[in-house]
Structure formats: C-alpha cells, structure tokens
Protein backbone atom coordinates (compact mmCIF):
# COMPACT_ATOMS: atom_id res chain seq x y z
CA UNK A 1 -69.05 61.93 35.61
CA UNK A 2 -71.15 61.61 38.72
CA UNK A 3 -73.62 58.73 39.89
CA UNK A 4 -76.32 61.45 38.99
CA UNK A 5 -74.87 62.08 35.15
CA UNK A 6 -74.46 58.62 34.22
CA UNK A 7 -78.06 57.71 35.23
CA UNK A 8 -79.12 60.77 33.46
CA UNK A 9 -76.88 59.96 30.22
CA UNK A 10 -78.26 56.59 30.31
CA UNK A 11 -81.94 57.13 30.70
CA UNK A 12 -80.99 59.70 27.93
CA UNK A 13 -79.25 57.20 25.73
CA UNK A 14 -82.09 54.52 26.12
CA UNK A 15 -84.19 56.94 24.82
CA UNK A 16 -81.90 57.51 21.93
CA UNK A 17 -81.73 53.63 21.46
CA UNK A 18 -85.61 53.82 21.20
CA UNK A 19 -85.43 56.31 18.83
CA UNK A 20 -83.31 55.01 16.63
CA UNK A 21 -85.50 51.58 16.80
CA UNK A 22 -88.92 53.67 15.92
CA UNK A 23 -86.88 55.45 12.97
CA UNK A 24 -85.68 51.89 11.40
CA UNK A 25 -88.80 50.52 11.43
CA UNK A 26 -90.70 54.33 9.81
CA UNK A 27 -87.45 53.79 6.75
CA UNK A 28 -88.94 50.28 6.58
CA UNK A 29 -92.66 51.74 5.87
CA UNK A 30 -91.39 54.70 3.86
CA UNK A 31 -88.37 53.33 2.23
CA UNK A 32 -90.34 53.55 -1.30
CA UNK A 33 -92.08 56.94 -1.03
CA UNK A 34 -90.21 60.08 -2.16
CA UNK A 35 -91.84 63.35 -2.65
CA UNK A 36 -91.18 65.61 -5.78
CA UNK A 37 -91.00 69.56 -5.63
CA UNK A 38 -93.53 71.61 -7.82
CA UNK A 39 -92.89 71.01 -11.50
CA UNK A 40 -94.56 72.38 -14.73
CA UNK A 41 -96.90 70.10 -16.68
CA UNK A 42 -94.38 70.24 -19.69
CA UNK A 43 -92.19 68.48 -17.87
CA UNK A 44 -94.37 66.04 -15.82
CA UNK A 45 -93.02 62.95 -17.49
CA UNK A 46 -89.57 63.31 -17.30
CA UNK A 47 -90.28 64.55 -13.45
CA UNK A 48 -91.92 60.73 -13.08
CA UNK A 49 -89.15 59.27 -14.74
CA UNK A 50 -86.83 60.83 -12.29
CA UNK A 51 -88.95 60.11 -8.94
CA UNK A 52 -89.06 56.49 -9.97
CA UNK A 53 -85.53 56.49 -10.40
CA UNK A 54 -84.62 57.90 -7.01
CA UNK A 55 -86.74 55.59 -5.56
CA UNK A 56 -84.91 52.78 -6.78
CA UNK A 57 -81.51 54.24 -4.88
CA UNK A 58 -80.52 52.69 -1.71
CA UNK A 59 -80.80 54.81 1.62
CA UNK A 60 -77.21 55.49 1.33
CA UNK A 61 -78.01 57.71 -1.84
CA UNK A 62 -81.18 59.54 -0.50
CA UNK A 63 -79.82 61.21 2.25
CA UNK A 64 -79.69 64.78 3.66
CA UNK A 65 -77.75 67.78 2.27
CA UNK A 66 -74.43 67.47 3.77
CA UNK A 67 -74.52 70.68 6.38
CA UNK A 68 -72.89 73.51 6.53
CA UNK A 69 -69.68 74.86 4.69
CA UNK A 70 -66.79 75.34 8.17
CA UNK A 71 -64.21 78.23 7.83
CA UNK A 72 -60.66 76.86 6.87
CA UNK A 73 -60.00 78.60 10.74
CA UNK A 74 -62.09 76.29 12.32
CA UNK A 75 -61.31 72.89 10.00
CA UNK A 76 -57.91 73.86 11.22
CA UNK A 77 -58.24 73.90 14.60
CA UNK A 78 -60.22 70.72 14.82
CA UNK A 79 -57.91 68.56 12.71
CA UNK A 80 -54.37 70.65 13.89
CA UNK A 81 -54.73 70.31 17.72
CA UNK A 82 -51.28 71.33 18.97
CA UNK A 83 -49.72 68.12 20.74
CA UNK A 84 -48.83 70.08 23.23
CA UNK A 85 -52.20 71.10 24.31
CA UNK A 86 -53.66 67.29 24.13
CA UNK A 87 -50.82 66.43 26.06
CA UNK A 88 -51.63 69.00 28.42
CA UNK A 89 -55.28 67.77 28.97
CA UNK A 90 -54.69 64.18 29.15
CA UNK A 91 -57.82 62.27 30.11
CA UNK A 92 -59.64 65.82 30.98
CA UNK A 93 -63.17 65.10 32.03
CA UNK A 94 -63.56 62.04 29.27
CA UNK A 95 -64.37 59.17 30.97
CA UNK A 96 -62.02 56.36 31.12
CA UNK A 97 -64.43 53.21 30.98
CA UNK A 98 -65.81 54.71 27.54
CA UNK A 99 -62.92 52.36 25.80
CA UNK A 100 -64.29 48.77 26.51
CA UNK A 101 -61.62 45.81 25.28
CA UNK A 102 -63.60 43.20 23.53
CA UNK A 103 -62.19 40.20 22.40
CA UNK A 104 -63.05 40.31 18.54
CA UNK A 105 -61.17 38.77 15.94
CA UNK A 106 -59.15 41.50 14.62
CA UNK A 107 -61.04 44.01 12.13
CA UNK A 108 -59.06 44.91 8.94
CA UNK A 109 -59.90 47.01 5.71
CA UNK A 110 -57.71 47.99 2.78
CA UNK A 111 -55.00 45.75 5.07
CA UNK A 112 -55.15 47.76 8.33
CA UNK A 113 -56.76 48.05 11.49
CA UNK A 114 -60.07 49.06 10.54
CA UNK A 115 -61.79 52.20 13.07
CA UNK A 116 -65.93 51.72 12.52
CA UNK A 117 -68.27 54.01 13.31
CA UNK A 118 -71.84 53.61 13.63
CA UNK A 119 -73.87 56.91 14.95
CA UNK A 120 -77.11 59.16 13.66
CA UNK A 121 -77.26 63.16 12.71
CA UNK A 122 -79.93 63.40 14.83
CA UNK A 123 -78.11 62.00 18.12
CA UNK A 124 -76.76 64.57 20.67
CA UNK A 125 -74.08 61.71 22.55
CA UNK A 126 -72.92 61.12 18.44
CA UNK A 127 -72.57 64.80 18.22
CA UNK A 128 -70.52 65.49 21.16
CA UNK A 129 -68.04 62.36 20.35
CA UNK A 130 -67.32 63.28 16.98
CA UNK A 131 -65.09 66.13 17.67
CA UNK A 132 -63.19 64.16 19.75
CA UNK A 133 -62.89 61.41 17.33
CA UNK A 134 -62.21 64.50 14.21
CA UNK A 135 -59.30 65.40 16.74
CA UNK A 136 -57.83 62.11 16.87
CA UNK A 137 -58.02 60.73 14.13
CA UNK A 138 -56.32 63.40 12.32
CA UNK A 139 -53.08 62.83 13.99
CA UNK A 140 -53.08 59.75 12.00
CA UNK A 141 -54.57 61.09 9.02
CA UNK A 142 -56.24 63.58 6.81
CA UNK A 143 -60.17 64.28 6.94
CA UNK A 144 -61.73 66.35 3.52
CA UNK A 145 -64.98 67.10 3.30
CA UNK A 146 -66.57 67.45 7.24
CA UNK A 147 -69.37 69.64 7.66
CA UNK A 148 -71.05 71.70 10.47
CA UNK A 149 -74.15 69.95 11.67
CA UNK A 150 -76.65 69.96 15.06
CA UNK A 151 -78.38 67.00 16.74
CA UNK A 152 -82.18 67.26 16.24
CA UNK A 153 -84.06 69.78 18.07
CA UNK A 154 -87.15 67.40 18.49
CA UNK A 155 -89.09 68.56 21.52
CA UNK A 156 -88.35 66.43 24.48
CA UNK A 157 -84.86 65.41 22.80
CA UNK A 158 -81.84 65.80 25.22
CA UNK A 159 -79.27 68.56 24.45
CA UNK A 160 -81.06 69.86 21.77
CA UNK A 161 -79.18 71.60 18.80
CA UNK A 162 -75.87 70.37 19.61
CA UNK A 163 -73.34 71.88 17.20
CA UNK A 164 -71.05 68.94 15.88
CA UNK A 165 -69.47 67.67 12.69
CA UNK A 166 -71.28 65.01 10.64
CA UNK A 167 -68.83 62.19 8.90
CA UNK A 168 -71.37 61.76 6.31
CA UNK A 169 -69.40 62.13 2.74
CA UNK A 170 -66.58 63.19 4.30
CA UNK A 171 -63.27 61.48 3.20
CA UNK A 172 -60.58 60.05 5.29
CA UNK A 173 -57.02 59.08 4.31
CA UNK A 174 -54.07 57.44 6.32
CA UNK A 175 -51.29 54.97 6.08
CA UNK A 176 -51.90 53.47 9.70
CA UNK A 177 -55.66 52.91 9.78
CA UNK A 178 -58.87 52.67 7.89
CA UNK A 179 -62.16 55.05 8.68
CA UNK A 180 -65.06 53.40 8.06
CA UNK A 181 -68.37 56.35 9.32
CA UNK A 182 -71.86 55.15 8.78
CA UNK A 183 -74.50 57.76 9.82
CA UNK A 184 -77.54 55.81 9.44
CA UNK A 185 -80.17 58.28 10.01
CA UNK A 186 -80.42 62.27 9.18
CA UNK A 187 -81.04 65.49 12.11
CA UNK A 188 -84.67 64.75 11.27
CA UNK A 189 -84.35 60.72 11.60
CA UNK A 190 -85.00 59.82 8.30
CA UNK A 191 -82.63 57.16 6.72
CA UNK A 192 -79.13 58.11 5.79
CA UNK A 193 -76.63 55.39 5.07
CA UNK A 194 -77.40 51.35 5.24
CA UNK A 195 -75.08 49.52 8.09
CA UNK A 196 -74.03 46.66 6.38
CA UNK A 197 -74.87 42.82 7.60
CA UNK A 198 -71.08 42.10 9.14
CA UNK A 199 -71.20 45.80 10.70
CA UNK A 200 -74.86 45.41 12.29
CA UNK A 201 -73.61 41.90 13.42
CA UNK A 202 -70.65 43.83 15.32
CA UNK A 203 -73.06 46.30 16.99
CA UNK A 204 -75.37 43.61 17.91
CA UNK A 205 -72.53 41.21 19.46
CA UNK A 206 -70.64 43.93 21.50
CA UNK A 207 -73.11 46.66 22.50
CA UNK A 208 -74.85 45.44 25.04
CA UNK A 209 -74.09 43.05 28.19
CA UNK A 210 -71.92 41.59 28.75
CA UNK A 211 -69.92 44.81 27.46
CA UNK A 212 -72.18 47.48 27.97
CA UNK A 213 -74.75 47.70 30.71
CA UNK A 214 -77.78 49.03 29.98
CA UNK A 215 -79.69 49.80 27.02
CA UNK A 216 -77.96 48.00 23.58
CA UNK A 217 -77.75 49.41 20.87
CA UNK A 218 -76.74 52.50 21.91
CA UNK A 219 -75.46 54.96 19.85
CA UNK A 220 -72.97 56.72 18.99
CA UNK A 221 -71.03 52.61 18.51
CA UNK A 222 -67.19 52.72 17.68
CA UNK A 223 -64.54 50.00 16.78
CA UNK A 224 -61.89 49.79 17.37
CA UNK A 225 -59.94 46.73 15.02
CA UNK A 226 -62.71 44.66 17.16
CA UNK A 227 -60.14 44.87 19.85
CA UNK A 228 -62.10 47.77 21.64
CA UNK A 229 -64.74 49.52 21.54
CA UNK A 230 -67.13 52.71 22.97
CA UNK A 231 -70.62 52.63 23.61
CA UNK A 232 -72.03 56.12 24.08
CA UNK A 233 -70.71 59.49 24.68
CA UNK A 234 -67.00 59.87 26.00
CA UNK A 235 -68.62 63.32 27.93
CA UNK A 236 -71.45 65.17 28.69
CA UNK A 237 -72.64 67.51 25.15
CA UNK A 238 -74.12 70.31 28.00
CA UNK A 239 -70.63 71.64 27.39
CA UNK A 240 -70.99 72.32 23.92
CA UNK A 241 -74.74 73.83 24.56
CA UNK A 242 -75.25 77.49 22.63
CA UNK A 243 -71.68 77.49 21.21
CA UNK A 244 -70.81 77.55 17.77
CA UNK A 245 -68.80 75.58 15.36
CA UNK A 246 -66.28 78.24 15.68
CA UNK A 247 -66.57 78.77 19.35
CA UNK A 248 -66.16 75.12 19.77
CA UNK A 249 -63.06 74.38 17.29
CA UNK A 250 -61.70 77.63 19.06
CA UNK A 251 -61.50 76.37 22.64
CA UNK A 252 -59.78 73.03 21.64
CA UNK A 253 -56.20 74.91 21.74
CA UNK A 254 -56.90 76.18 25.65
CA UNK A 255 -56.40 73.51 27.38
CA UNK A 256 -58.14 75.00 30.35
CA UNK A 257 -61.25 75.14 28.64
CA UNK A 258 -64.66 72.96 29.86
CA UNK A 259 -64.57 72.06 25.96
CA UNK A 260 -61.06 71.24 25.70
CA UNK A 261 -61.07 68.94 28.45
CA UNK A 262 -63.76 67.24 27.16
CA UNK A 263 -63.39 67.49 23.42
CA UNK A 264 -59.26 66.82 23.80
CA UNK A 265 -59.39 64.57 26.65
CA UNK A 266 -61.57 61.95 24.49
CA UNK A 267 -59.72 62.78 21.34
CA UNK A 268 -56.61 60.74 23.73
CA UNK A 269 -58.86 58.40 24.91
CA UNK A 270 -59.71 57.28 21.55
CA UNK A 271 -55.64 57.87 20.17
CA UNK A 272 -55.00 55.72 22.88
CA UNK A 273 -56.78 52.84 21.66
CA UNK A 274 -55.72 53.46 18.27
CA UNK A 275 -52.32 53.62 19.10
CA UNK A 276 -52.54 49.73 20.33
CA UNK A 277 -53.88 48.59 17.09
CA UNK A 278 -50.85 50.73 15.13
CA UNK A 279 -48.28 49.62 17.72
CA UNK A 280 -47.55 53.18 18.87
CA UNK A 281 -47.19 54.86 15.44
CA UNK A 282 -47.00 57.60 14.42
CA UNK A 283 -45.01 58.86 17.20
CA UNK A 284 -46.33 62.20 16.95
CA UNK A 285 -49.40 60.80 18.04
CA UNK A 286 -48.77 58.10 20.50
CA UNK A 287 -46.79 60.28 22.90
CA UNK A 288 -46.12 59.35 26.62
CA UNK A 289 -48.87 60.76 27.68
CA UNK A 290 -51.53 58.74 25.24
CA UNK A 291 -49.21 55.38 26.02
CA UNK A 292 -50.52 56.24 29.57
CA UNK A 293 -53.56 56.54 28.98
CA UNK A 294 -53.57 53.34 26.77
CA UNK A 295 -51.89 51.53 29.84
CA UNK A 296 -55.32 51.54 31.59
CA UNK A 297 -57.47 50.10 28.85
C-alpha cells in the first residue's frame, strides 16, 4: 500500500482501537442487564427465572446469532483454494511487514503450535483478514461451522458492511496446529466472547511499540506460536466493498482478480508463518513459493 493508505488505514484502525476501548468499558456497565421479549402473564415467573439465569452466563454465552447459513459452493471455494492459484498470486497486494517476528516464548495448545486470534464482528480490517486466514488455515486443516457476516454499518465507520466470515462457534481441526478465535465483541459492539488473562497479556505485550507503531491494541491481533505476529489488516477491505459472500469466495480461484490478490496473497503470508512453526509441513501447503515468502519474515 501507498504512504497515503497506510495513514488512512491507521487513522482508521485507531479509531477502531477506540472503539473497541468505549465498547469494553459499555459490557462493563451493562454486563448484568438483559432484556426479555414480550411474554404472557401465565408465564411471567418462569420468564424471570430464565432472565436471571442468562444473566448469570459469561459474555462468551450471550452473544449474537451466529450469521448467515454459506452455500456448500462458496464454503468450498474458501477452504479448497487450488494450490495452484495461491501459488500463482504469491504475496499479491498483501503487505509483507503485516507478519512481525516477536520473540515470545513459544505458544502451545493441545501440544502444538498454537495460532490465536483476537478480532471483533463489528471491525472492517478483522473482516477483510479473515478470509485470508479461512484460506490458509485450511490447508492445514478442516474449518465446520463458519458463517457469513458484515462489519458494522455504524455511521462514520470505515468500509461499512464488509462481507466476511465470523470464527465465532466455528470449529477447527488439524494435526499440525491449534486455532484458538476469540471475537470479543458482536457487528453491533456488544460483548461476544471473554479474552482470557494470558491472551489479553499477549495482546498487551506485542501490539504496540516496540512491534507495532501506532495505535495498540489494534485489532484484528494474530499469533502466531508467539513467534510472530500481525497487527491489523494484511490489505485494504475497499476491495471487498458491495460484493457478496459468493462473489467474494468466487474470485479466490482467478488469480487475476483485485480479491484474489488480496484475499490469496495474505492467505500465503499467513501459511508462511505457519509453515515455520510446523517446520514446512504439510507439504501441500508449504510449497516453494510460501518457503519464499517465509524467507523474508
């Protein structure tokens, strides 16, 4: 991107990281309060019985519906990009310096390298990286369960309405890594899932300076076995603007495509880093081209 779009992203992204500030402290003033739909007096107490027992669940548990049900065309194309094609797109218009090494002790679940996410439903940068990270991450395993979303359509918000994916009980299986998504807030910024205390002590030791400059905090916050990490959007969501889930998971196979070379060329950035915590496996994934790639992290 240009001097021009990374000020832009950035003053966009602060304003994200602001966001996401005001709508932690709001879940701290409304974390007890939970409105009930219209009932009939019959029922009245078993409807207070109920509200006081959702109101006892954890933010995890009083989230938003999970989106919208994708075709079994387009979960195909996102999590079946031909190898082929990604090699064919290499870095595309991602940009390199998204993948940050950081010198963490390694991060492990289930005994391997553990892949964190942090992000929001509402956030337009977390909306345009998770295709790329649904396309790379499924050349190391299998993703159940992902659902069409957009980013909030709050006026003043930056690429509003960005069609994405959201991670949020969505299931993830592999034999090389573990995938650990936590979208903390919903499209309308209400609380979602709880970071817990050793993940919100990773995104407050590595995103910001002396990693990141700029705003920390910024979301969406990946890492990577604490060995690297990305802070932000790989590329810019304008090229996903008035496109549809379809349209989007559609264009990942043309590799001349404005979506494809962003969408697939961060899906490589992101297998490249992965591919150092697996040491290159599977091969079907950590090709020549990705080893190249991974070379200049």
């Amino acid at each position: 991107m240009g001097k021009a779009s990374r000020s832009k992203q950035g003053d966009a992204r602060a304003k994200i990281a602001a966001q996401r500030a005001a709508a932690k402290r709001a879940e701290i003033r409304n974390r007890m309060f939970m409105t009930s739909g219209a009932v009939v007096v019959v029922i009245a107490i078993v409807v207070v019985f109920v509200v006081v027992k959702l109101n006892s669940k954890t933010s995890a548990d009083t989230g938003s519906p999970t989106g919208s049900t994708l075709s079994a065309s387009a979960i195909h194309d996102i999590t079946a990009v031909p190898s082929a094609t990604l090699d064919a797109v290499g870095a595309g218009t991602s940009s390199a310096s998204t993948i940050i090494k950081i010198p963490g002790t390694h991060l492990t679940s289930a005994g391997k390298p553990e892949v964190l996410y942090i992000g929001a439903e509402f956030c337009p940068y977390c909306a345009a990286e998770r295709w790329g990270m649904a396309v790379a991450l499924s050349r190391f395993g299998t993703f159940t369960g992902l659902h069409g979303i957009h980013s909030s359509t709050k006026p003043g918000e930056p690429y509003p309405a960005t069609p994405t994916l959201t991670f949020y009980k969505s299931t993830y299986t592999s034999k090389y890594i573990t995938f650990t998504p936590v979208e903390t807030e919903t499209v309308q910024e209400t609380a979602l899932q709880q970071a817990s205390s050793q993940q919100t002590q990773l995104i407050d030791k590595y995103d910001g300076p002396p990693y990141v400059s700029g705003s920390a905090g910024s979301i969406p916050f990946i890492d990577f076995g604490n060995q690297f990490m990305v802070s932000g959007a790989s590329y810019s969501p304008q090229i996903l603007q008035g496109k549809t889930w379809t349209q989007v998971a559609a264009a990942l196979s043309d590799p001349t495509s404005a979506i494809a070379k962003g969408v697939d060329g961060t899906a490589n950035q992101i297998t490249a880093a992965i591919c150092k915590l697996t040491n290159n496996q599977p091969a079907s994934a950590c090709t020549s081209t990705v080893q190249a790639l991974g070379a200049k992290i």
